[in-house]
Protein backbone atom coordinates (compact mmCIF):
# COMPACT_ATOMS: atom_id res chain seq x y z
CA UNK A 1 158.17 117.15 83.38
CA UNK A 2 158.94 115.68 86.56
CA UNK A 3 161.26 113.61 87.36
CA UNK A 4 162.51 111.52 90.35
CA UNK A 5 166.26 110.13 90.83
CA UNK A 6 167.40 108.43 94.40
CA UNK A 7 170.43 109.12 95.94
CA UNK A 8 171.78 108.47 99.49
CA UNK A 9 173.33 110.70 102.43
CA UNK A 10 175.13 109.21 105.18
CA UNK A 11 174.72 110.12 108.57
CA UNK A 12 177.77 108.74 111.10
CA UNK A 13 178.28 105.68 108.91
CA UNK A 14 174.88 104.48 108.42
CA UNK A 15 172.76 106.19 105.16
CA UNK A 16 169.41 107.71 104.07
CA UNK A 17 168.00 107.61 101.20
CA UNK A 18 167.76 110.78 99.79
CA UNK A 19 165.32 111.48 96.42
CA UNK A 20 166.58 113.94 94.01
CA UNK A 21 163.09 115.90 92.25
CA UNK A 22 163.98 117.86 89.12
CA UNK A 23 161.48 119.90 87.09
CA UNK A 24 161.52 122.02 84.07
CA UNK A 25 159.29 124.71 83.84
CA UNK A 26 158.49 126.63 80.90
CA UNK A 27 160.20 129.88 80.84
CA UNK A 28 161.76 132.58 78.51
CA UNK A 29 164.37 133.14 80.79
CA UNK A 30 166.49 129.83 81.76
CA UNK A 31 167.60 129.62 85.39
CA UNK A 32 168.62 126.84 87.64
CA UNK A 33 167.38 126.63 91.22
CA UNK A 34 168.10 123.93 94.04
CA UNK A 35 166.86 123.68 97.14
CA UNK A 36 166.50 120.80 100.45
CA UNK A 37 169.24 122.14 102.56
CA UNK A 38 172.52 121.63 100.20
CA UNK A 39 176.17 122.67 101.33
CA UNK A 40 178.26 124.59 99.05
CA UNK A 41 179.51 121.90 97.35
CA UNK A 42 176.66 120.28 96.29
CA UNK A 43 175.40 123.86 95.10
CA UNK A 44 178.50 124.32 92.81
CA UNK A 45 177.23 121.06 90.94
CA UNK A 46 175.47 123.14 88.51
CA UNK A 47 178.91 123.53 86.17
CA UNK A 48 180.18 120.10 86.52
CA UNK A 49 176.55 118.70 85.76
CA UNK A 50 176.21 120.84 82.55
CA UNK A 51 179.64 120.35 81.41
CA UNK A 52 179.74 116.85 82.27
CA UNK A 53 176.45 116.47 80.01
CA UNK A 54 177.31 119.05 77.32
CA UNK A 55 180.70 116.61 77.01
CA UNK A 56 178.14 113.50 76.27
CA UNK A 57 176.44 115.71 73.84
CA UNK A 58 173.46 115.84 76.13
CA UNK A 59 171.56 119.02 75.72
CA UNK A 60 170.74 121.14 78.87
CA UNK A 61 166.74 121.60 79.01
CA UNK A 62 166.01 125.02 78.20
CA UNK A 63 163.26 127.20 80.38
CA UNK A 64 163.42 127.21 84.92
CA UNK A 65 165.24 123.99 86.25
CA UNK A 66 163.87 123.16 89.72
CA UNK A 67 166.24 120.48 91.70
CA UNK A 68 164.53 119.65 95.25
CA UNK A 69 166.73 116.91 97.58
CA UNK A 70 164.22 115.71 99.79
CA UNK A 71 163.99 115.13 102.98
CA UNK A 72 164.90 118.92 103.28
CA UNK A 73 165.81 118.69 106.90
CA UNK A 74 168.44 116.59 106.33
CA UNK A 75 172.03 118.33 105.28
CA UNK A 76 173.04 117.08 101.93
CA UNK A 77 177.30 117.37 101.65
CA UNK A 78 179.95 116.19 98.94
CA UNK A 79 179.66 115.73 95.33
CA UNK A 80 178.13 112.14 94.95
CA UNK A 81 174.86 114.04 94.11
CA UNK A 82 176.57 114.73 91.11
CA UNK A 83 175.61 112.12 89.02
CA UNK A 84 171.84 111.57 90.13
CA UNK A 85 171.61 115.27 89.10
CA UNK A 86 172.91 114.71 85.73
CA UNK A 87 170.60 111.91 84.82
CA UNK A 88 167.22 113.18 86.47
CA UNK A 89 168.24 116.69 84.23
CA UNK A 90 168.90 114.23 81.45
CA UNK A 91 165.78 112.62 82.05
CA UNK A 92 163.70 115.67 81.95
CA UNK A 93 165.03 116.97 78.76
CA UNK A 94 163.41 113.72 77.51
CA UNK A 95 167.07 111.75 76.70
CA UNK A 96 166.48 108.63 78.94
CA UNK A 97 163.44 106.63 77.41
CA UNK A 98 161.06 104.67 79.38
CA UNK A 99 163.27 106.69 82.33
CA UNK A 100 160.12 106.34 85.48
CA UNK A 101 160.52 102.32 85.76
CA UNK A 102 163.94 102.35 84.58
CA UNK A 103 164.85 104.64 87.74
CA UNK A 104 162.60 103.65 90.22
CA UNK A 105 164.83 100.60 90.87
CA UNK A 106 168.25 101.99 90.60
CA UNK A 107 169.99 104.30 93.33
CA UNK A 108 172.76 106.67 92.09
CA UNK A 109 176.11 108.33 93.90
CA UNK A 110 179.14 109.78 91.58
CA UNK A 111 181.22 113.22 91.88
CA UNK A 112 181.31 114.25 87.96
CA UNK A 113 184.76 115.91 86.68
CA UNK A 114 183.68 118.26 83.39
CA UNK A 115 184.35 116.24 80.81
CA UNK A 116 181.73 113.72 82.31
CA UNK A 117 184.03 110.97 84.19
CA UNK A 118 183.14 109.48 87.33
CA UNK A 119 185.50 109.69 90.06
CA UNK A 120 184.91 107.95 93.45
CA UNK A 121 183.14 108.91 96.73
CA UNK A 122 183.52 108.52 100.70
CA UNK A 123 181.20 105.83 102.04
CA UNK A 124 179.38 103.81 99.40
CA UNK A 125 179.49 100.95 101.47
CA UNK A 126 176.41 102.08 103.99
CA UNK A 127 175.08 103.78 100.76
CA UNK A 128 174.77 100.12 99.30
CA UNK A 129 173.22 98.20 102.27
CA UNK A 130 170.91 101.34 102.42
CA UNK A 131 169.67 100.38 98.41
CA UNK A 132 169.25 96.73 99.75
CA UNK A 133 167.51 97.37 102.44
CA UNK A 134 164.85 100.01 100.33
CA UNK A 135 164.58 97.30 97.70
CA UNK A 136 166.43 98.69 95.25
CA UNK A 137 167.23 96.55 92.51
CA UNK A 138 170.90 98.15 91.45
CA UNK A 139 172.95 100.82 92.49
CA UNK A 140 175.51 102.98 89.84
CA UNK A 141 178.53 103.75 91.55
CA UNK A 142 181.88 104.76 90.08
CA UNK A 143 184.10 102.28 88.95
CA UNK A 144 186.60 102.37 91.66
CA UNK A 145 183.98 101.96 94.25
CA UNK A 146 182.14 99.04 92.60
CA UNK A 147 183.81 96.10 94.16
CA UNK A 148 183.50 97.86 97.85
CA UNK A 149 179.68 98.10 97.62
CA UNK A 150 179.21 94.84 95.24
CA UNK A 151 180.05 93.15 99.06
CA UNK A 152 176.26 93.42 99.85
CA UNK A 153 174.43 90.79 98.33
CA UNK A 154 171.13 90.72 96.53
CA UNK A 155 171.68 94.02 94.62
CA UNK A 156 173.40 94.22 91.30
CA UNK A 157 176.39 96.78 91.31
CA UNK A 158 177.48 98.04 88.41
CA UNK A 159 180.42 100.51 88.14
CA UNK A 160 180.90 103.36 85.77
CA UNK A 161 183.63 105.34 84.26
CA UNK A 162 181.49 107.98 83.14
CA UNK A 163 178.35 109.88 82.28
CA UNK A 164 177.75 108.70 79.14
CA UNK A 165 178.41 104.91 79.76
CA UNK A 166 175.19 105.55 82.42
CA UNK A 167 172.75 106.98 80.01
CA UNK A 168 173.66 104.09 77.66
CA UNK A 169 173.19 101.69 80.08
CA UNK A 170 169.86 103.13 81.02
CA UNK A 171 168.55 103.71 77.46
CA UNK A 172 169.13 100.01 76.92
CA UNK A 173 172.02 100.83 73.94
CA UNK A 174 175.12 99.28 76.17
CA UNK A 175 174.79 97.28 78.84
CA UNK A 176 176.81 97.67 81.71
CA UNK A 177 177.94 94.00 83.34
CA UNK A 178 177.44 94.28 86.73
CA UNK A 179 180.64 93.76 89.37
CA UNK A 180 180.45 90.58 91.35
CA UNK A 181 182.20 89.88 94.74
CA UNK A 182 182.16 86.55 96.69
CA UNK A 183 182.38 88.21 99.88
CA UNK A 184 182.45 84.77 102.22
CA UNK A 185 184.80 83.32 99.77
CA UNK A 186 187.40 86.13 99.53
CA UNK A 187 186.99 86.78 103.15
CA UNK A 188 187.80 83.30 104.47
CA UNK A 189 190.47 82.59 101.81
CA UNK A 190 192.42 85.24 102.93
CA UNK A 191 195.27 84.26 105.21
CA UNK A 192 197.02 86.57 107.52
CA UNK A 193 200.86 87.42 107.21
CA UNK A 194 202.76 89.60 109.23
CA UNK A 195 206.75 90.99 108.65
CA UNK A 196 207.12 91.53 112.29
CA UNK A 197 206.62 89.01 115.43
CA UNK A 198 207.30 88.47 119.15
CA UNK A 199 210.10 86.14 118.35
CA UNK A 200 211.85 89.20 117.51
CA UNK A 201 211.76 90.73 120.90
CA UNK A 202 214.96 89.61 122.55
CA UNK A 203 213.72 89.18 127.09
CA UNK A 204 211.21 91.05 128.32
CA UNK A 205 208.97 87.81 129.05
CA UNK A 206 206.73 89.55 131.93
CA UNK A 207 205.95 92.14 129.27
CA UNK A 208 204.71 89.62 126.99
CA UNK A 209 203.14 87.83 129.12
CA UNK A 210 200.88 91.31 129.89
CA UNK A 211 200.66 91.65 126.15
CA UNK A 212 198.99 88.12 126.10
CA UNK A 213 196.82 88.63 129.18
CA UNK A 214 195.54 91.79 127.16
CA UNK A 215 194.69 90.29 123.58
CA UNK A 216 193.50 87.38 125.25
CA UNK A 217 190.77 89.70 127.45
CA UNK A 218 190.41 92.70 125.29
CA UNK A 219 192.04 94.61 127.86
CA UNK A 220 193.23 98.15 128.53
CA UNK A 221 197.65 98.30 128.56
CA UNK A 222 199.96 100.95 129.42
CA UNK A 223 203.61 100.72 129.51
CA UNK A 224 205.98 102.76 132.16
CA UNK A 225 209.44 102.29 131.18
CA UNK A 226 212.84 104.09 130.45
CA UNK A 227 213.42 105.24 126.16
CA UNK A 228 214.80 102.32 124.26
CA UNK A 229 213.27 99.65 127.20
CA UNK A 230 211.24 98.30 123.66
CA UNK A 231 207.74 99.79 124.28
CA UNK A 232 207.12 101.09 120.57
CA UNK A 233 208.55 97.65 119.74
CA UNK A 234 205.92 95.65 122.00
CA UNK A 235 203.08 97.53 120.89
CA UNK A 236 203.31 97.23 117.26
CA UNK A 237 203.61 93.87 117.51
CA UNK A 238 200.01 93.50 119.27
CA UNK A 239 197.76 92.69 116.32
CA UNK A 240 199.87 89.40 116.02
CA UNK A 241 198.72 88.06 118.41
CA UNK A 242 194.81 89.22 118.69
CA UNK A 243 192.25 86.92 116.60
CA UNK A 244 191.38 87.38 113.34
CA UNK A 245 188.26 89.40 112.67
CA UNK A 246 185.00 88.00 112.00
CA UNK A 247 183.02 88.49 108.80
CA UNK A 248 180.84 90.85 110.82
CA UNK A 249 183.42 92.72 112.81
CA UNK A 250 185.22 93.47 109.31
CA UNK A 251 181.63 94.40 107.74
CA UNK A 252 181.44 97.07 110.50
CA UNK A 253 185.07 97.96 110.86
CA UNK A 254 185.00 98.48 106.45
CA UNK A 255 181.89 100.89 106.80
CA UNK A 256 183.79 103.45 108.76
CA UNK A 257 186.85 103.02 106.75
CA UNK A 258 184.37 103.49 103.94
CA UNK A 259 183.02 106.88 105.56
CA UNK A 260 186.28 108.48 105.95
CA UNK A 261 187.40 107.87 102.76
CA UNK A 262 190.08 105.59 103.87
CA UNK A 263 189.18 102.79 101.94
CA UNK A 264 191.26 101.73 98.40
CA UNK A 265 190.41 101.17 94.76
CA UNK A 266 189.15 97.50 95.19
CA UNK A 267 188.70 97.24 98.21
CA UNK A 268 185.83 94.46 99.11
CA UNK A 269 186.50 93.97 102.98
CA UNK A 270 188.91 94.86 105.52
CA UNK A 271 190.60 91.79 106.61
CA UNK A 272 193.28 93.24 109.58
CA UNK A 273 192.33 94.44 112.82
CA UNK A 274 193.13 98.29 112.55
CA UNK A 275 196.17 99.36 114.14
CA UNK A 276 195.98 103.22 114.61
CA UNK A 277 199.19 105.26 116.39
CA UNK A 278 198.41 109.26 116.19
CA UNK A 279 200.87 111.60 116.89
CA UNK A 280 200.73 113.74 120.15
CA UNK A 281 200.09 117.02 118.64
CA UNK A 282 196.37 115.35 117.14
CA UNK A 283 193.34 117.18 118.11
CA UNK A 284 190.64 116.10 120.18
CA UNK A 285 188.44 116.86 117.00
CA UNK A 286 190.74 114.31 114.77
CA UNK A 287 190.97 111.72 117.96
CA UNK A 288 187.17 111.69 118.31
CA UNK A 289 185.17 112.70 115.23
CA UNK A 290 183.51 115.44 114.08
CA UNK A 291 184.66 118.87 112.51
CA UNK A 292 182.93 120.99 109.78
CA UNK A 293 182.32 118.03 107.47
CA UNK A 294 181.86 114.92 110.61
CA UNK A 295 183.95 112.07 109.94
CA UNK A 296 185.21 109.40 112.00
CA UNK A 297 188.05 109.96 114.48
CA UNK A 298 190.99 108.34 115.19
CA UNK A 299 189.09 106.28 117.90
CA UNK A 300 186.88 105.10 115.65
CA UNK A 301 188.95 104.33 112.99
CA UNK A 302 190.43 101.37 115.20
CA UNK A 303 187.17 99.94 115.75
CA UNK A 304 187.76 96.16 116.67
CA UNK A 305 191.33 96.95 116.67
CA UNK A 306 194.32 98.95 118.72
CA UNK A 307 194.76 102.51 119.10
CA UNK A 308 198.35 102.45 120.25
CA UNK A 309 199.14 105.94 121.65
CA UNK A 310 203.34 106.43 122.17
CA UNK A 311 204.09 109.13 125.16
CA UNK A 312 200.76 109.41 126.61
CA UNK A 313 202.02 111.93 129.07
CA UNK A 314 203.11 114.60 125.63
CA UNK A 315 199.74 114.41 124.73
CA UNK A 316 197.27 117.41 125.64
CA UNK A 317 195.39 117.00 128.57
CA UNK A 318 191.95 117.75 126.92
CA UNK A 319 192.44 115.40 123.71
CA UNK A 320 193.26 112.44 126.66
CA UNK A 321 189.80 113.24 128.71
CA UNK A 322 187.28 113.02 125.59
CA UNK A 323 188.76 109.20 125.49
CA UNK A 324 186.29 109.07 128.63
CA UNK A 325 183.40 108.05 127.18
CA UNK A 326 184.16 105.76 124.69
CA UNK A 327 186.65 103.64 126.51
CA UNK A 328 183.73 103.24 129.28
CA UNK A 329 180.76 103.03 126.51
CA UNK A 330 182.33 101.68 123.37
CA UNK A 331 180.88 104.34 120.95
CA UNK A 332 181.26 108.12 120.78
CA UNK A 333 178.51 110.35 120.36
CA UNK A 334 179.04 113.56 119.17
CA UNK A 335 176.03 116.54 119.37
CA UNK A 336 176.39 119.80 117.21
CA UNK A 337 173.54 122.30 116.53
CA UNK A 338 172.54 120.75 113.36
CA UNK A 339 172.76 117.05 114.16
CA UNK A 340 173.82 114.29 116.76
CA UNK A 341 176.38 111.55 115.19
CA UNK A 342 177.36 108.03 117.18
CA UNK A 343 179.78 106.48 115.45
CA UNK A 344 181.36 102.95 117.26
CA UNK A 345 184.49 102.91 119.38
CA UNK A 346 185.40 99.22 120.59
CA UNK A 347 189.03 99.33 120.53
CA UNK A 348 191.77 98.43 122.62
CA UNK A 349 194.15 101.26 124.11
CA UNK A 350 197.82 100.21 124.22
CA UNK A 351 199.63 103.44 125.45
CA UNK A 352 203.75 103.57 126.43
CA UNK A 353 205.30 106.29 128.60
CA UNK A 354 208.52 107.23 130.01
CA UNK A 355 208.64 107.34 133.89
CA UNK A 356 209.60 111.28 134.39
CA UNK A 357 210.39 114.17 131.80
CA UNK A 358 213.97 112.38 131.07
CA UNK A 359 212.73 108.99 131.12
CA UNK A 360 215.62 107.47 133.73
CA UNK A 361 213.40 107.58 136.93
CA UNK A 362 214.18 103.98 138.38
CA UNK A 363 216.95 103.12 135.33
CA UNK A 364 219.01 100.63 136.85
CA UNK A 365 222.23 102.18 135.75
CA UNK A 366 221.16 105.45 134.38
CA UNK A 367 220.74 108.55 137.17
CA UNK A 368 217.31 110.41 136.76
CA UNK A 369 218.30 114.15 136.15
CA UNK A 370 214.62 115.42 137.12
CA UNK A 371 214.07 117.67 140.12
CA UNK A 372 212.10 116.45 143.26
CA UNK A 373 208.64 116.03 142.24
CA UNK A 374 209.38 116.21 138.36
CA UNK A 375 208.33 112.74 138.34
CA UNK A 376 204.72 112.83 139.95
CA UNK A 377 203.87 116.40 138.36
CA UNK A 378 204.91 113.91 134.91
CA UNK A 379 202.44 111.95 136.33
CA UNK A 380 199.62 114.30 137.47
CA UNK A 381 199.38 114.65 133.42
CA UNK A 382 197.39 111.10 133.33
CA UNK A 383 193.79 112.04 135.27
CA UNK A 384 192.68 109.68 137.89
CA UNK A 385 189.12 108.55 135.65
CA UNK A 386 191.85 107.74 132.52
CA UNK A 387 194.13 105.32 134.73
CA UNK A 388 190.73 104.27 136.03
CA UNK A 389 190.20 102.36 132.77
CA UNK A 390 193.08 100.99 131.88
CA UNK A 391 193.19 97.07 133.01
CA UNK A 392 197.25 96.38 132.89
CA UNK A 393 199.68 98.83 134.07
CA UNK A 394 203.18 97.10 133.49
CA UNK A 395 206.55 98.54 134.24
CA UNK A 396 209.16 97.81 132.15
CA UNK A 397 212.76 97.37 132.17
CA UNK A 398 216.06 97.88 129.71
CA UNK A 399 217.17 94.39 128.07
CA UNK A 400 220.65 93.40 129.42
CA UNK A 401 223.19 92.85 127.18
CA UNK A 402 223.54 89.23 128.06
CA UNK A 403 219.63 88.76 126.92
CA UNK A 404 220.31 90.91 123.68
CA UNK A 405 223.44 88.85 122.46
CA UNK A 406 221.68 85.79 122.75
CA UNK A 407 221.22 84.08 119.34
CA UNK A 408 218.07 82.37 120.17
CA UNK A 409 214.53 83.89 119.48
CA UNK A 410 211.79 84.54 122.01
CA UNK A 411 208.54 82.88 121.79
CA UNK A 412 206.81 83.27 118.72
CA UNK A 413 203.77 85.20 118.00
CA UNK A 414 202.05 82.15 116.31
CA UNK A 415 202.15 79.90 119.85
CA UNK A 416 200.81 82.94 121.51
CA UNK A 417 198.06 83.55 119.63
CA UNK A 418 197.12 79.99 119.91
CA UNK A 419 197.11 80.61 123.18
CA UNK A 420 194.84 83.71 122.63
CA UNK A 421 192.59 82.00 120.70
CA UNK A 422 191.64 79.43 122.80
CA UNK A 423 190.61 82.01 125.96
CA UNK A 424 188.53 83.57 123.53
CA UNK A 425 186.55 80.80 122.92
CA UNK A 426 185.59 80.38 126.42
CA UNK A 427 184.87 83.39 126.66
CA UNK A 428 182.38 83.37 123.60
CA UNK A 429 180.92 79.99 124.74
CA UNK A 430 180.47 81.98 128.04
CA UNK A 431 178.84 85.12 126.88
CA UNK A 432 177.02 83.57 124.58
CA UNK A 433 174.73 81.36 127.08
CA UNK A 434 174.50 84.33 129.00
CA UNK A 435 172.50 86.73 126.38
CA UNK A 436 174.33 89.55 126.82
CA UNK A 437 176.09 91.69 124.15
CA UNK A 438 179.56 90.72 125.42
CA UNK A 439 182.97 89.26 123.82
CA UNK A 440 185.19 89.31 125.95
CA UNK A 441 186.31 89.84 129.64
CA UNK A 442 187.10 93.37 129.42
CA UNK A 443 183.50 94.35 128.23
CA UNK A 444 181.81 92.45 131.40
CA UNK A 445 179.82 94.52 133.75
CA UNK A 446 178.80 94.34 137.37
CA UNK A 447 176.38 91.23 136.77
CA UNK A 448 178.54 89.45 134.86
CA UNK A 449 181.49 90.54 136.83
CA UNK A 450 179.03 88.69 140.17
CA UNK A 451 178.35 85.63 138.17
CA UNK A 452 181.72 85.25 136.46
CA UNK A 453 184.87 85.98 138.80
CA UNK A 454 183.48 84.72 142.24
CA UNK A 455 186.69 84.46 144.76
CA UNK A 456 186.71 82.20 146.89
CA UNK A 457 187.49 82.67 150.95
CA UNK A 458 191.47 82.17 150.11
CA UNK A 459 191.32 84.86 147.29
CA UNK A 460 188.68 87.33 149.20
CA UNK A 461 191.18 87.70 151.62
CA UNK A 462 194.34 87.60 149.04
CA UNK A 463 192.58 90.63 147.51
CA UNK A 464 191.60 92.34 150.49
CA UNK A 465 195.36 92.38 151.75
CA UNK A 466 196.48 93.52 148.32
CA UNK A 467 193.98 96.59 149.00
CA UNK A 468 195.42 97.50 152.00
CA UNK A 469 198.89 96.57 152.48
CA UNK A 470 199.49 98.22 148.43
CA UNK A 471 197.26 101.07 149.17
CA UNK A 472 195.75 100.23 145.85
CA UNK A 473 192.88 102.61 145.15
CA UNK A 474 189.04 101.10 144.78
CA UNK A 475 188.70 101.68 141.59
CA UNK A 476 191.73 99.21 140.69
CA UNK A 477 188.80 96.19 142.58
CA UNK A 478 186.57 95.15 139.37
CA UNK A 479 189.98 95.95 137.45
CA UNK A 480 191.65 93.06 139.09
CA UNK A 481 188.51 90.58 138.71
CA UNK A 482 188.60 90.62 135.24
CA UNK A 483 192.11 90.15 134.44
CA UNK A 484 192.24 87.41 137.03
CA UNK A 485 189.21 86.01 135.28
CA UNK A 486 191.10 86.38 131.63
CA UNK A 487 194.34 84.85 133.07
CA UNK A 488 191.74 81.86 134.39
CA UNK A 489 190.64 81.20 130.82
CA UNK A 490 194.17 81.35 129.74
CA UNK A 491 194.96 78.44 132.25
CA UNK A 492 191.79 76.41 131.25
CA UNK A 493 190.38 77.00 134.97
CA UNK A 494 186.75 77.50 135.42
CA UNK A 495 187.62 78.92 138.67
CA UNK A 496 189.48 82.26 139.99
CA UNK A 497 192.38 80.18 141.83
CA UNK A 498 195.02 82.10 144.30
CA UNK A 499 197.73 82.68 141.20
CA UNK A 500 195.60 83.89 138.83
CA UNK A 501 194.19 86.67 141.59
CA UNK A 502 198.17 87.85 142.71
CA UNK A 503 199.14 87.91 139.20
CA UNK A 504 196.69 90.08 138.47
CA UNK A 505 197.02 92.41 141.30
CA UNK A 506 200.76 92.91 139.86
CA UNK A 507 199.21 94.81 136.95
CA UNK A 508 198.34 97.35 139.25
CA UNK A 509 201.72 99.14 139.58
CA UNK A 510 199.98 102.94 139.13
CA UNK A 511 197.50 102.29 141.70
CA UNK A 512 200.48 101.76 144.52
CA UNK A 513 200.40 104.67 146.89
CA UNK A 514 203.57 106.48 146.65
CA UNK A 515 204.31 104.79 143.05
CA UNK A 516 207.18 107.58 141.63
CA UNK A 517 208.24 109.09 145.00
């Protein structure tokens, strides 16, 4: 008897449906055979399928089992084909009545321990908007997954503890209730609290003002500055101050959370912008994507968020140059012999480093110890094409005592956002006229860049003395344009005025010739 289960794989962090075929075929001699390109994991199913059904007192069909996972070409991984197994094998040994329309509708993912409970699986989030979009009626998921996949609407989720409670459930004897999620409601109810804030951060104002200029654009930051100048400090604060994600941003942003198995036991949506700091030792495999089993990297991992990375310089040089491509292209694509993943990679890249190998070059009161030419061989560690991308280079200075002995806090990270919040909206209004697939001013490209940050005859000429008399390099020119044009919308101006162009040219500390000599 044939019989047809469906079951999904997921590819980057979208799925395909995958249909599980078993047949039983008359035999004296009982054997078990699957095929359609499984991984060794999903071959060792056969024990915790037959244990998992012999603890349900579910008898194993006797005679040749046949289990086909079509399409074949595509690589089926993990142990979420567990439980589709189970109950087409159950279904063929004639233990699921009426089991062709009761499965047709349903889609199945669960690993299966041997005494037949359902534990949870990596990414059955894109495995439920997959069942939606097929038409499936319901998807069976384990239990701790149900409230993460009952966020797609129009399909009833319902969330098992295991094997038996399934069969039930599909033989009509106990009905499973199905898990219900108000995504808007829970989404937009939830208000955002944070322990830390900018208030904290005794001086450094021209630091936060770069911090604003750079939530308030999307833009690129790095940090040059002595140890203990409050870098790691400024950083973590960031996400305080950027604007809350949308209900599609955090749809996105939970898929590849969902993926790499990063999600929680009821989790519905993320609500945070990601804030991801690797250590320096990471490798350009965990930064990017990929390895033996792909998941998502680092990188993507703080889609619509901040990867922060602390001592850029300590970092290798190859795991810095794969950032390449997705800081220019907002997605990383990733090509192996069997397949070709592209998983997103819109984040914003905060990075801190010390100005020479013992961090005093330029200290005020501290003497640098390094050799001549420590600082710019420190230096030569950053390529050219990385600095290239990176909007705001700021330089930053110790706090004086007077500053930290003061009793009264800095500006809070509440009136900042507000601040924030209102340049994004122009520059959504903006965008938004204009058609393009653009949110913000770091994201513009050479049209918009043309229609959006025209200078004026006062500023041409502002700029083109900055160019020369600073030695700034040309690829520092569209740089400028759309910071100036972020610090605009942060002043209200429809127009690139004189101050907004020299402020922004004062981001471009790296790009002086002879900057660490």
């Amino acid at each position: 008897m044939l019989v047809k289960v469906y079951s999904a794989a997921v590819q980057g962090i979208e799925a395909i449906t995958v249909t599980i075929e078993v047949d039983v075929i008359g035999s004296s001699v009982p054997s078990y055979s699957l095929v359609g390109s499984p991984d060794s994991s999903v071959r060792e199913s056969y024990d915790r399928v037959r244990c998992a059904l012999a603890a349900g007192k579910y008898k194993f069909p006797n005679g040749r089992v046949v289990v086909n996972m079509a399409p074949a070409d595509i690589r089926k991984e993990g142990a979420g084909y567990d439980l589709p197994q189970a109950i087409a094998i159950a279904a063929a040994a004639g233990q699921i009545t009426d089991h062709e329309e009761r499965l047709r509708k349903c889609m199945f993912v669960g690993e299966l321990s041997l005494d037949g409970v359902i534990h949870p699986c990596p990414g059955i989030l894109p495995v439920a908007i997959r069942a939606r979009e097929e038409g499936f009626e319901s998807l069976i998921v384990p239990q701790q997954n149900a409230r993460e996949a009952a966020v797609v609407d129009k399909l009833k989720v319902y969330g098992a503890n295991n094997l038996s409670q399934v069969i039930r459930h599909l033989n009509g004897v106990e009905q499973m209730e199905p898990t219900e999620v108000d995504t808007r409601a829970e989404f937009f109810s939830h208000i955002e609290q944070f322990d830390i804030d900018y208030a904290d951060v005794k001086g450094q104002d021209t630091v936060k003002r770069a911090f604003e200029v750079a939530a308030a654009g999307g833009h690129n930051l790095i940090m040059v500055g002595p140890p203990g100048a409050g870098k790691s400090m400024m950083a973590k604060r960031i996400h305080t101050i950027l604007p809350p994600l949308t209900l599609h941003e955090a749809l996105e942003t939970t898929k590849i959370h969902s993926v790499a198995g990063q999600t929680h036991q009821d989790t519905t949506l993320m609500t945070k912008r990601p804030f991801r700091s690797p250590h320096h030792t990471i490798s350009d495999a965990a930064l990017i994507g990929g390895g033996a089993t792909p998941k998502p990297g680092e990188i993507s991992l703080a889609h619509h968020g901040v990867l922060f990375l602390d001592e850029l310089p300590e970092f290798k040089r190859q795991v810095l140059e794969v950032l390449r491509q997705p800081l220019e292209d907002r997605q990383i694509t990733i090509s192996r012999a069997r397949q070709t993943l592209t998983y997103p990679a819109s984040f914003m890249l905060i990075a801190s480093m010390n100005p020479c190998p013992c961090g005093y070059f330029n200290h005020p009161t501290h003497p640098c110890s390094c050799t001549p030419g420590a600082v710019q061989r420190y230096l030569g560690k950053i390529s050219g094409p990385l600095l290239d991308r990176i909007d705001l280079q700021v330089e930053i200075t110790p706090v004086p005592y007077e500053k930290l002995s003061e009793k009264t806090q800095g500006e809070s990270s509440a009136a900042i956002r507000e601040r924030v919040l209102r340049a994004r909206k122009i520059q959504q209004e903006r965008y938004a006229n204009d058609g393009s697939r653009i949110f913000c001013n770091a994201q513009m490209g050479s049209a918009q860049l043309r229609q959006y940050a025209q200078l004026n005859e006062k500023c041409s000429k502002i700029l083109q003395q900055a160019m020369q008399s600073l030695c700034l390099s040309a690829r520092a020119y569209d740089r400028i344009l759309k910071v100036a044009r972020t610090i605009a919308d942060l002043d209200g101006s429809a127009e690139i005025n004189e101050m907004h162009l020299s402020e922004a040219i004062g981001y471009r500390n790296l790009d002086r010739e002879g900057w660490g000599t």
